[in-house]
N, C-alpha and C. Protein backbone atom coordinates (compact mmCIF):
# COMPACT_ATOMS: atom_id res chain seq x y z
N UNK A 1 12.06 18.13 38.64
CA UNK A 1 12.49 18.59 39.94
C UNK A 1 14.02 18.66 39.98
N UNK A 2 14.39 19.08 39.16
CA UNK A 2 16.02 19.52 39.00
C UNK A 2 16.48 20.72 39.13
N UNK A 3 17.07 20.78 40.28
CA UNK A 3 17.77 22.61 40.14
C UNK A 3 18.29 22.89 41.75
N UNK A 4 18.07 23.91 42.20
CA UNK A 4 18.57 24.08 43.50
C UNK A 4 17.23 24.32 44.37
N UNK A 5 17.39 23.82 45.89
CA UNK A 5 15.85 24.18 46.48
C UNK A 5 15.71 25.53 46.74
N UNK A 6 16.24 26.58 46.58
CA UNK A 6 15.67 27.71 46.31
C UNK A 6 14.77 28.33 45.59
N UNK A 7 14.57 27.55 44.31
CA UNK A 7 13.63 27.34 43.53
C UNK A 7 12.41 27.02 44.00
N UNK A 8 11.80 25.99 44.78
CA UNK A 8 11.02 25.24 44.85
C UNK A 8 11.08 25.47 46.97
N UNK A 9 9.78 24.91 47.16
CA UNK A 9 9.30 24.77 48.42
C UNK A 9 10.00 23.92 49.34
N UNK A 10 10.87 24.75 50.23
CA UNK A 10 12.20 23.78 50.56
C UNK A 10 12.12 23.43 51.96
N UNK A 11 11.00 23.75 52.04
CA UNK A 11 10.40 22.97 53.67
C UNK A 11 10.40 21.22 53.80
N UNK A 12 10.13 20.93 52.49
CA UNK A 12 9.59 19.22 52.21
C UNK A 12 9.55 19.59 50.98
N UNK A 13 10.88 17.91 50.58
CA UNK A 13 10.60 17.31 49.68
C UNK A 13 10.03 16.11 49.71
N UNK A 14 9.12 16.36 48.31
CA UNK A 14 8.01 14.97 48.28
C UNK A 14 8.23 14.29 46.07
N UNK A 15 8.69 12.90 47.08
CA UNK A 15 9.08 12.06 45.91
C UNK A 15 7.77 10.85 45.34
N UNK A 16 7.38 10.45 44.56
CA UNK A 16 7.04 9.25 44.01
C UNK A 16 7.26 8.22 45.45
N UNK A 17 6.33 7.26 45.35
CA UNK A 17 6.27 6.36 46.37
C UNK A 17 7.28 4.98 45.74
N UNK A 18 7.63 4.89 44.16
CA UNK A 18 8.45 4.44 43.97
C UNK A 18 10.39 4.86 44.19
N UNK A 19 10.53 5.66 44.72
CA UNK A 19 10.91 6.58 44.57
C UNK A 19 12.71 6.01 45.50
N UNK A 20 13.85 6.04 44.96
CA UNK A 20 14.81 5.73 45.88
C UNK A 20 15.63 7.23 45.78
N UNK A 21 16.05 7.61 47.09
CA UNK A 21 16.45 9.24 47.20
C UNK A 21 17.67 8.90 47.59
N UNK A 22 19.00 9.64 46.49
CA UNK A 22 20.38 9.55 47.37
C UNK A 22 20.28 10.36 47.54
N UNK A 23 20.82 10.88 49.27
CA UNK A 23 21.24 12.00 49.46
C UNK A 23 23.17 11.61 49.11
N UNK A 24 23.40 12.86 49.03
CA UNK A 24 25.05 12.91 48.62
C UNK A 24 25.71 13.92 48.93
N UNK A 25 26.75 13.80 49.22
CA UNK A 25 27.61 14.68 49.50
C UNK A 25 29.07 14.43 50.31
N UNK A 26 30.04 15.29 49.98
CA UNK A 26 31.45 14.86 50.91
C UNK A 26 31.25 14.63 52.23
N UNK A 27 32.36 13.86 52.19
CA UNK A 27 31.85 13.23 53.83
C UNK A 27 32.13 14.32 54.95
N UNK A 28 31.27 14.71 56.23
CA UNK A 28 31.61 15.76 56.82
C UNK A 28 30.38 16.71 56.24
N UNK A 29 29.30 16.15 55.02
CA UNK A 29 28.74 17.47 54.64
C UNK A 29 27.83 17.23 55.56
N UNK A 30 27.10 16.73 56.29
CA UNK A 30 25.73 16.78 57.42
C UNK A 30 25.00 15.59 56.74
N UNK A 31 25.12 15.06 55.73
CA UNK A 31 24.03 13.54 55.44
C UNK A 31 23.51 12.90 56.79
N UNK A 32 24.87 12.39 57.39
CA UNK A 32 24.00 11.50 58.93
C UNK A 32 23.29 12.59 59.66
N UNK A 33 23.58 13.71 59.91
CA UNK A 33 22.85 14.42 60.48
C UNK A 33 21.29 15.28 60.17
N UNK A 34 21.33 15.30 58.62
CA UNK A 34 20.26 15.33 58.35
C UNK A 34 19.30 14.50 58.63
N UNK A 35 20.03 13.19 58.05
CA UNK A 35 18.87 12.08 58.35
C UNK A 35 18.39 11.42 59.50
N UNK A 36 19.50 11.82 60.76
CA UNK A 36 19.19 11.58 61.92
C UNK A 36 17.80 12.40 62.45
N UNK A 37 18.09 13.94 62.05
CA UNK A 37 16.75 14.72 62.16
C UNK A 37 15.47 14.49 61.88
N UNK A 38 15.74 14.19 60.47
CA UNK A 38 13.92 13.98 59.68
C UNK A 38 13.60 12.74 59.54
N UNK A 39 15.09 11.83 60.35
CA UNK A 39 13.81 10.55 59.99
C UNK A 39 14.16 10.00 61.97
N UNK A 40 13.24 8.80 61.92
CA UNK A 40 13.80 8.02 63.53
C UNK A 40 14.73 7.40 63.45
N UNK A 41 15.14 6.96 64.16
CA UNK A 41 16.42 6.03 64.23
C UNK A 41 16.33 4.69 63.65
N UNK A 42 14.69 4.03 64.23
CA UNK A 42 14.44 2.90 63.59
C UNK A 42 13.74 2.69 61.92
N UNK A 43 13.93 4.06 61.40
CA UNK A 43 12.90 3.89 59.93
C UNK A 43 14.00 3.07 59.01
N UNK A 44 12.54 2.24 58.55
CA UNK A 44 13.03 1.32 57.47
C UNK A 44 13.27 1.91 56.03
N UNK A 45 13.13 2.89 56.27
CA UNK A 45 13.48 3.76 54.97
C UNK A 45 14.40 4.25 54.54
N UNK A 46 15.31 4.36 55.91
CA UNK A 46 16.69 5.25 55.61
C UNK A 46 18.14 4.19 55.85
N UNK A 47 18.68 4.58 55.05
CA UNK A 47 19.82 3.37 54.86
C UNK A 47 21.48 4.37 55.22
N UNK A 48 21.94 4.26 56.16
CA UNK A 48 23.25 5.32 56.64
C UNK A 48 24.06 4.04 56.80
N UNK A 49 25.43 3.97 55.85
CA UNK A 49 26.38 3.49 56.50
C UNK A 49 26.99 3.33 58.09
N UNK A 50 26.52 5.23 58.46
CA UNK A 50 27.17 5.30 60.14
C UNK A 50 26.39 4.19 61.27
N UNK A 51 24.79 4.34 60.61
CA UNK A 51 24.10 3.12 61.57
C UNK A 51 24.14 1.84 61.84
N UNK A 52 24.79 1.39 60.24
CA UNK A 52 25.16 -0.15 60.62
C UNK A 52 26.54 -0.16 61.49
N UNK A 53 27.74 1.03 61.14
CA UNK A 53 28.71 1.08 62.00
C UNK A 53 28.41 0.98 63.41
N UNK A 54 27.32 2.05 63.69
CA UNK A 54 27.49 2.18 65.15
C UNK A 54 26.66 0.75 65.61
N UNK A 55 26.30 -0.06 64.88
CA UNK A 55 25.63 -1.58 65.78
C UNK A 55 26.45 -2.42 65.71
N UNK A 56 27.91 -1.81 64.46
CA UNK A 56 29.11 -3.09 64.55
C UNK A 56 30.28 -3.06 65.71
N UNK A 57 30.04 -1.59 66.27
CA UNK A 57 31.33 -0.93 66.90
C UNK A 57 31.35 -1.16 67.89
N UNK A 58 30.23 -2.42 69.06
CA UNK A 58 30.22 -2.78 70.04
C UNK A 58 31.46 -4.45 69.88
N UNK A 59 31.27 -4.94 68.91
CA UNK A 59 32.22 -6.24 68.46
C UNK A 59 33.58 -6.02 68.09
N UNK A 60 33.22 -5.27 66.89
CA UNK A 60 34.38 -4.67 66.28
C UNK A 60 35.78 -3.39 66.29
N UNK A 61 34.83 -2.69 67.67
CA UNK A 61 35.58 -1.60 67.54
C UNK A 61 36.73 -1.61 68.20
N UNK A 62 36.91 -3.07 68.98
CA UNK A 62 38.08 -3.24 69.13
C UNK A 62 39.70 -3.04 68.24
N UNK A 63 39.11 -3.70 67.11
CA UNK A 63 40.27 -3.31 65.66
C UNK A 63 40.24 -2.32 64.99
N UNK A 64 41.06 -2.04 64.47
CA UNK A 64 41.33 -0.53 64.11
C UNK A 64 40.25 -0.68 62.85
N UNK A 65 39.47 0.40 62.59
CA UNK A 65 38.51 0.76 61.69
C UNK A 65 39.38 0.05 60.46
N UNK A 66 40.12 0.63 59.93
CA UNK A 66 40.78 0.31 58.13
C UNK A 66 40.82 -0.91 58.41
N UNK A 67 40.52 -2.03 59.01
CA UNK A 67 40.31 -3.59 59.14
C UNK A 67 39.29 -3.67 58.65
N UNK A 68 38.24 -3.86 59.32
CA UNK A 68 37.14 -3.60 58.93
C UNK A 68 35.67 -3.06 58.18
N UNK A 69 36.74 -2.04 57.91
CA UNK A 69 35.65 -0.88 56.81
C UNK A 69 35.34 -1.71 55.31
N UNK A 70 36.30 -1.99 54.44
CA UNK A 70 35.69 -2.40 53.45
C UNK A 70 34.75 -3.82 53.77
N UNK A 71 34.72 -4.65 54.76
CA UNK A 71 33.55 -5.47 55.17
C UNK A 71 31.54 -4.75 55.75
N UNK A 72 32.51 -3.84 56.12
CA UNK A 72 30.99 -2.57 56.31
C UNK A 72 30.51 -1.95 54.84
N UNK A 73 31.19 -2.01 54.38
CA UNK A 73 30.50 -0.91 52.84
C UNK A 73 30.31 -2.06 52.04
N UNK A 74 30.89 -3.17 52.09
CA UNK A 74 29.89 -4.15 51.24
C UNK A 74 28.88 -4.88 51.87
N UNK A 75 28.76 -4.82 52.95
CA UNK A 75 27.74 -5.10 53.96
C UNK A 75 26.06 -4.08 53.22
N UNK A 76 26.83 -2.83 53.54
CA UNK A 76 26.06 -1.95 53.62
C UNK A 76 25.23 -1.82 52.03
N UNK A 77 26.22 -2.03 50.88
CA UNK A 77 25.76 -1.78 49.98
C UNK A 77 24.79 -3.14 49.36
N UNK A 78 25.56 -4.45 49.98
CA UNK A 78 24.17 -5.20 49.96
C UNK A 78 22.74 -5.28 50.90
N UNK A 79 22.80 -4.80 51.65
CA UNK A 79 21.55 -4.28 52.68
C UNK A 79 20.69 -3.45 51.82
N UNK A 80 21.19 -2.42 50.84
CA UNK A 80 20.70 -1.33 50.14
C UNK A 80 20.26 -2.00 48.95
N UNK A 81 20.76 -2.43 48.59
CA UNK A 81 20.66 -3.60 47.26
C UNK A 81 18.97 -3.96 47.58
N UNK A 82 19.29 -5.03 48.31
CA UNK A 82 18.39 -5.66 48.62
C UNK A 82 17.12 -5.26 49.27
N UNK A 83 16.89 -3.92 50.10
CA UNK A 83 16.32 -3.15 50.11
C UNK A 83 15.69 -2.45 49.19
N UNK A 84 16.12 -2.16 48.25
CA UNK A 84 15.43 -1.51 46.94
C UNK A 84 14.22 -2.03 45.85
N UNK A 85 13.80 -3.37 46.46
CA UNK A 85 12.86 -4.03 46.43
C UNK A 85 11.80 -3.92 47.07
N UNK A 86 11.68 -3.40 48.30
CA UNK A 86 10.66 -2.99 48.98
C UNK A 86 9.97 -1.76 49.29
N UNK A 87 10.25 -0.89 48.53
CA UNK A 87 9.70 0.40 48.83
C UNK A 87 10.25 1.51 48.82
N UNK A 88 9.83 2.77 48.96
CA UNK A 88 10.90 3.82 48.79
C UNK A 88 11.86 3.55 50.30
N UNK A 89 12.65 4.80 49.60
CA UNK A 89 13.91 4.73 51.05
C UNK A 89 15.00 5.93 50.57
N UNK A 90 15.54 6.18 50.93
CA UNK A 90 16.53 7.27 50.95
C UNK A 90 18.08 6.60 51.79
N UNK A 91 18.95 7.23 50.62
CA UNK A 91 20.40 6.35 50.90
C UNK A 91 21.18 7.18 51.12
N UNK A 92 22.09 6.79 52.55
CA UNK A 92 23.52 7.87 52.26
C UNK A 92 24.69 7.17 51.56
N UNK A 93 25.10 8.33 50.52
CA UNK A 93 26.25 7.91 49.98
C UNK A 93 26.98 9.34 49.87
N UNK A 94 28.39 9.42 49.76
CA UNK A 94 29.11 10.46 49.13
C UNK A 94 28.79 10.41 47.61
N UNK A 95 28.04 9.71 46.90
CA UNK A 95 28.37 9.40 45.12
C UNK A 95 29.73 9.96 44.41
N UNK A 96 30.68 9.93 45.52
CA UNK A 96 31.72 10.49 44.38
C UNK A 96 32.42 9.02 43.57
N UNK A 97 32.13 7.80 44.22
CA UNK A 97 32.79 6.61 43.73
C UNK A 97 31.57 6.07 42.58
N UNK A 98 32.02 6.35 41.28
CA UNK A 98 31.14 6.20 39.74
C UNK A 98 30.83 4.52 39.80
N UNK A 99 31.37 3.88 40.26
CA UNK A 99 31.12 2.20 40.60
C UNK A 99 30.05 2.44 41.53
N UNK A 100 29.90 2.80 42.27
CA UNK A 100 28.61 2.89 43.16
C UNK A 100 27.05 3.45 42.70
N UNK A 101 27.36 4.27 42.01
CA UNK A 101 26.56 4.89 41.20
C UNK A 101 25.83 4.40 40.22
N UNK A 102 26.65 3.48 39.90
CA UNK A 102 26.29 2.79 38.47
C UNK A 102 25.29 1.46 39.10
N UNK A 103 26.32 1.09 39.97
CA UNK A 103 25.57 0.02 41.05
C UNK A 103 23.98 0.06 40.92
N UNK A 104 23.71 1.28 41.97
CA UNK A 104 22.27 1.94 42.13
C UNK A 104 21.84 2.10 41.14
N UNK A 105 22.03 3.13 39.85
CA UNK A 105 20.85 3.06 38.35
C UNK A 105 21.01 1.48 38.17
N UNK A 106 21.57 0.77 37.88
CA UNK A 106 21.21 -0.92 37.83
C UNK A 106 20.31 -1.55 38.88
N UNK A 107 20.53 -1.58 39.78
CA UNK A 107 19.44 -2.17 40.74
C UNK A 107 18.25 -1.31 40.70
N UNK A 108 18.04 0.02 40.86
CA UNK A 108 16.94 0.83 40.19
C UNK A 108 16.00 0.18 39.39
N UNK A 109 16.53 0.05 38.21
CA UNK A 109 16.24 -0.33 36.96
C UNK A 109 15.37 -1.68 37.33
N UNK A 110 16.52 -2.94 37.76
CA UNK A 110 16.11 -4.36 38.17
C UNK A 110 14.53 -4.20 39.19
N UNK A 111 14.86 -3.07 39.60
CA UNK A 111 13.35 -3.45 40.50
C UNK A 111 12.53 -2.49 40.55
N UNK A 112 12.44 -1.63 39.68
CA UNK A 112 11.81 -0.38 38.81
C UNK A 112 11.21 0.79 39.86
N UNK A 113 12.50 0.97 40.27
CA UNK A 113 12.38 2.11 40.99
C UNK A 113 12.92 3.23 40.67
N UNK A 114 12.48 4.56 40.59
CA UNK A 114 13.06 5.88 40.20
C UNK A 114 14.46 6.55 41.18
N UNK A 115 15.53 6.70 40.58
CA UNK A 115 15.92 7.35 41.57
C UNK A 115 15.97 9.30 41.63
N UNK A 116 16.58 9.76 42.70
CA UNK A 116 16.00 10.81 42.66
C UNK A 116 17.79 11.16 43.23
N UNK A 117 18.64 12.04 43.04
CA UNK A 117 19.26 12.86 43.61
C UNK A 117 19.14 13.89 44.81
N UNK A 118 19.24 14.18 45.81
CA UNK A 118 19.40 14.96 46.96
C UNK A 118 21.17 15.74 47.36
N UNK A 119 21.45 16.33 46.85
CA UNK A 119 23.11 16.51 46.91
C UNK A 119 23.19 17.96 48.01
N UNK A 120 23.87 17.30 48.80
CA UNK A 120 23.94 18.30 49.74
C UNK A 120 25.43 19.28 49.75
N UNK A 121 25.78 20.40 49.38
CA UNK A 121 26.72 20.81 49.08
C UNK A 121 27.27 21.85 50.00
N UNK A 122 28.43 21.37 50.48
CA UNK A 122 28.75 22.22 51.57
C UNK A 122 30.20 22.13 51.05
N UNK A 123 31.04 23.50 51.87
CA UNK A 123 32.08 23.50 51.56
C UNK A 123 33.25 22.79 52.24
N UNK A 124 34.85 22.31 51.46
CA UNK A 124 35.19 21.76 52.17
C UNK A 124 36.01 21.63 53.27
N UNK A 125 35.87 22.82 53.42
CA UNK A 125 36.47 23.34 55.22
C UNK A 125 35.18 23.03 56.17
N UNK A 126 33.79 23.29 55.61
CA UNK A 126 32.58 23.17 56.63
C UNK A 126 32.71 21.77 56.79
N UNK A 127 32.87 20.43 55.39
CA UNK A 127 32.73 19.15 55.83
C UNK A 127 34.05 18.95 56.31
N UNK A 128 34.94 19.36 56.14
CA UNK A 128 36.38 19.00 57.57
C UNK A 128 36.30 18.97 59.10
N UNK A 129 35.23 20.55 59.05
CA UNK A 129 35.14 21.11 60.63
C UNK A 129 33.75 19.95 61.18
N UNK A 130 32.74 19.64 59.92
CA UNK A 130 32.13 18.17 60.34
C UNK A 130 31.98 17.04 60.71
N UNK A 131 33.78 16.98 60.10
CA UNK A 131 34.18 15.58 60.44
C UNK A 131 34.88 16.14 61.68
N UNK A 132 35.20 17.02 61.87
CA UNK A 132 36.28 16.92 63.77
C UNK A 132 34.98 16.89 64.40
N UNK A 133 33.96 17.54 63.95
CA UNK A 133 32.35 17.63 65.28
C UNK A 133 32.14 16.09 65.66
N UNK A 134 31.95 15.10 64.89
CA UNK A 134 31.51 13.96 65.19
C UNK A 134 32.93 13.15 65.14
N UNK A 135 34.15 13.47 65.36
CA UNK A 135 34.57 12.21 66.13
C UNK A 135 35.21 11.55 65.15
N UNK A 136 34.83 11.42 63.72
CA UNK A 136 35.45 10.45 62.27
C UNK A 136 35.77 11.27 61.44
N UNK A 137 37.05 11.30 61.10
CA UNK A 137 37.94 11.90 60.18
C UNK A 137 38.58 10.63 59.17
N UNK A 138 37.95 11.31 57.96
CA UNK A 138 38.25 10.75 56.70
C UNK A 138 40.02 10.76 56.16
N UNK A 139 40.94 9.85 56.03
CA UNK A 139 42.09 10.14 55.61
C UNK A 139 42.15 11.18 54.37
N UNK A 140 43.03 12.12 54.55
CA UNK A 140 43.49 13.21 53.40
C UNK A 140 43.51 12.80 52.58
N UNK A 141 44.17 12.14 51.87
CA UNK A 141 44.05 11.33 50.29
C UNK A 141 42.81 10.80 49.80
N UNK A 142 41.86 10.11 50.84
CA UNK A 142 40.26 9.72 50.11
C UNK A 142 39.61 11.30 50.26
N UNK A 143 39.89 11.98 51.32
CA UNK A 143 38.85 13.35 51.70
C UNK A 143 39.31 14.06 49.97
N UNK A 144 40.51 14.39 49.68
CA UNK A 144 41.27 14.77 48.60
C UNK A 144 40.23 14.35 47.18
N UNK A 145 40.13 13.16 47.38
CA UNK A 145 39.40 12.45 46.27
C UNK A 145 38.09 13.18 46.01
N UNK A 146 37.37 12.50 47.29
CA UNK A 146 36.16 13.22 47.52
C UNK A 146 35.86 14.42 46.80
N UNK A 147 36.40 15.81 47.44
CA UNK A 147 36.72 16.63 47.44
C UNK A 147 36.99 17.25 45.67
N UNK A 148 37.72 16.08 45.13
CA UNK A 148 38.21 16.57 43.60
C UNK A 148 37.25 16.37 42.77
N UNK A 149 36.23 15.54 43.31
CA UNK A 149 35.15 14.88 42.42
C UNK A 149 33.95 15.42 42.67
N UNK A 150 34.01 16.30 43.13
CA UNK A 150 32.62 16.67 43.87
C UNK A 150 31.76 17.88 42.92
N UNK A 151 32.92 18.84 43.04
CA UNK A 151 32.03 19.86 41.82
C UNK A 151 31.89 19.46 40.45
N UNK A 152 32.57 18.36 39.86
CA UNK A 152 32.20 17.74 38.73
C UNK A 152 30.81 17.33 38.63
N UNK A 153 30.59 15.87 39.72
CA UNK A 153 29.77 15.24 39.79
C UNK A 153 28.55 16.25 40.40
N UNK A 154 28.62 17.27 40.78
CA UNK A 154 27.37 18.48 41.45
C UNK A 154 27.57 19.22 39.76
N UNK A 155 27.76 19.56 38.99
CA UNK A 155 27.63 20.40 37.78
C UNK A 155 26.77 19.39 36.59
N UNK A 156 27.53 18.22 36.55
CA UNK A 156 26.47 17.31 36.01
C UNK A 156 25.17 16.55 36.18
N UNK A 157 24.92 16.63 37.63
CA UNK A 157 23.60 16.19 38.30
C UNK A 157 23.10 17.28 37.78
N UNK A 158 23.10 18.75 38.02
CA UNK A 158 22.13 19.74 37.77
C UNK A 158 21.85 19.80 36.21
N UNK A 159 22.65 19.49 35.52
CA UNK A 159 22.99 19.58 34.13
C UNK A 159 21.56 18.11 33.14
N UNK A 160 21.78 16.85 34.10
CA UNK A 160 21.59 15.83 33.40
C UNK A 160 21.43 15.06 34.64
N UNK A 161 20.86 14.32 35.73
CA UNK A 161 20.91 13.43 36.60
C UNK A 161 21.40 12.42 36.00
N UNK A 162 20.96 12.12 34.60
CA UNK A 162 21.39 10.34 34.51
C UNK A 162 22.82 10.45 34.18
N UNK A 163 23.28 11.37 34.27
CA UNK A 163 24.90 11.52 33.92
C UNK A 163 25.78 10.91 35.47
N UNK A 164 24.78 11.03 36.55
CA UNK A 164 25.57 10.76 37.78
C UNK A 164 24.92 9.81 38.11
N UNK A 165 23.80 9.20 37.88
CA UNK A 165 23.21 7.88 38.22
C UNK A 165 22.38 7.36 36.91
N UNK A 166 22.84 6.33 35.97
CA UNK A 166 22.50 6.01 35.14
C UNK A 166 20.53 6.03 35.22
N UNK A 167 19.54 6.73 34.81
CA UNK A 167 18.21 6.34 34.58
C UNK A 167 17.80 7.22 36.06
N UNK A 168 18.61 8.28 36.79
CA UNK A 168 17.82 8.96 38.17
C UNK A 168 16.88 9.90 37.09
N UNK A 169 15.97 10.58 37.55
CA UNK A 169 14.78 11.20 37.53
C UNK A 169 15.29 12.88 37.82
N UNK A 170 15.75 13.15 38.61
CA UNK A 170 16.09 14.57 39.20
C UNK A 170 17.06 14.66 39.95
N UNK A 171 17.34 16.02 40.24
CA UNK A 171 18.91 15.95 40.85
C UNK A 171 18.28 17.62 41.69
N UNK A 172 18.21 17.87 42.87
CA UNK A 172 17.86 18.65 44.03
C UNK A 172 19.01 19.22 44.76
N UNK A 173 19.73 20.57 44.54
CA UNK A 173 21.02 20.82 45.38
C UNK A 173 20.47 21.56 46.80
N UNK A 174 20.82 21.32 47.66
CA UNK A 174 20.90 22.02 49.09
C UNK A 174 22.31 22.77 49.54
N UNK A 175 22.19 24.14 49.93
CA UNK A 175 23.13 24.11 51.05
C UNK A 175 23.03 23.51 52.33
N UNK A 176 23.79 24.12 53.36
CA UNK A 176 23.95 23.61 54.71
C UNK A 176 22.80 24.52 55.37
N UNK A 177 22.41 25.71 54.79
CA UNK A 177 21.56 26.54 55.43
C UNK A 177 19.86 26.02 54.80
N UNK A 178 19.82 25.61 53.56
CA UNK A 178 18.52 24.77 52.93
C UNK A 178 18.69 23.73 53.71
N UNK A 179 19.44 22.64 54.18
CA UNK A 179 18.95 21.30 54.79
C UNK A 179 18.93 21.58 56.11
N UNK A 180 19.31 22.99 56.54
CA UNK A 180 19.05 23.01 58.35
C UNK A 180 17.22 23.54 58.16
N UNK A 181 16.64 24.32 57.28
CA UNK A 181 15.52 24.52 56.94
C UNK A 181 14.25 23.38 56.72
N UNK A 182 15.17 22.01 55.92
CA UNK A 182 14.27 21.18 55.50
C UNK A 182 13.83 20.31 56.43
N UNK A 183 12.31 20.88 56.37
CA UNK A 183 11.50 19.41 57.31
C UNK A 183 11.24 18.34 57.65
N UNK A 184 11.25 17.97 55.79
CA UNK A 184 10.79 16.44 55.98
C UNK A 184 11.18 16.09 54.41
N UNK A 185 11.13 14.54 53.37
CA UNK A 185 11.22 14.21 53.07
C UNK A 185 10.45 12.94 53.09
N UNK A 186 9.34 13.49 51.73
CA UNK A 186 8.08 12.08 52.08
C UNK A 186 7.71 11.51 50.49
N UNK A 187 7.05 10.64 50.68
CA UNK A 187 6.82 9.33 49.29
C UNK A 187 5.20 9.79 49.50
N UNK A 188 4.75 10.01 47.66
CA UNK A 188 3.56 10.16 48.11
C UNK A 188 2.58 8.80 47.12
């Protein structure tokens, strides 16, 4: 299941019930918003950085975000961690940070779960004009990063998945016009 969903039946994708799904993409590409769509708010399946934010931002949002953020992403990435023990689930990440990546094929592995690629590829004026829609704008220098790493890490997923997540299974590209199409996302 490697290639672009144009290929393949792009109404629903359906993964292995072992199955851990990153979706990916620059920040600003629609990830929270996808997943806000096809899944509920309360599924135990879907793991969004923005959701643990928005349950911290009643305490915290007093201090300026860059206080706090790297305590949220290791928050978050042990929640996911530890999650990956119980069942499928689907993760947002940008995967452009290769430490993170590597993270996930290791814990994968530890608790023998497949992972699967979902890369959502939008351009990066669409994920800029994404990030002014919702309110959070990424500093220029990480967006920059992002941004520099992105068609690399999207040429080698299609190429090889385990090249972008040590031991993933498949690598699935979307545009912005394929994930406004896609229905659902299910474990069978």
């Amino acid at each position: 299941m490697t290639g672009t969903a144009d290929t393949m039946a792009a109404e629903e994708l359906t993964y292995p019930s072992d199955s851990v799904v990153v979706l990916a993409g620059i920040p600003g590409a629609g990830k929270s918003t996808l997943l806000d769509r096809l899944f509920p708010e309360n599924s135990d399946r879907v793991y969004d950085s923005g959701r643990l934010r928005d349950r911290w931002m009643p305490v915290l949002g007093v201090l300026p975000y860059p206080w706090w953020r790297p305590l949220l992403h290791l928050t978050y990435y042990a929640i996911v961690l530890n999650a990956m023990s119980t069942g499928p689930l689907v993760v947002h990440d940008c995967a452009t940070r290769p430490w993170v990546r590597r993270l996930i094929g290791w814990r994968a592995r530890q608790t023998g779960r497949t992972v699967h690629l979902l890369l959502l590829d939008v351009p990066d004026d669409i994920a800029r004009d994404g990030q002014q829609a919702r309110g959070r704008v990424v500093r220029k220098g990480s967006m920059a990063t992002h941004c520099r790493r992105w068609p690399q890490l999207l040429d080698r997923a299609v190429a090889d998945p385990t090249e972008v997540i040590p031991g993933a299974a498949s690598a699935v590209v979307l545009d912005r016009d394929q994930a406004n199409r896609l229905e659902a996302i299910s474990f069978r």
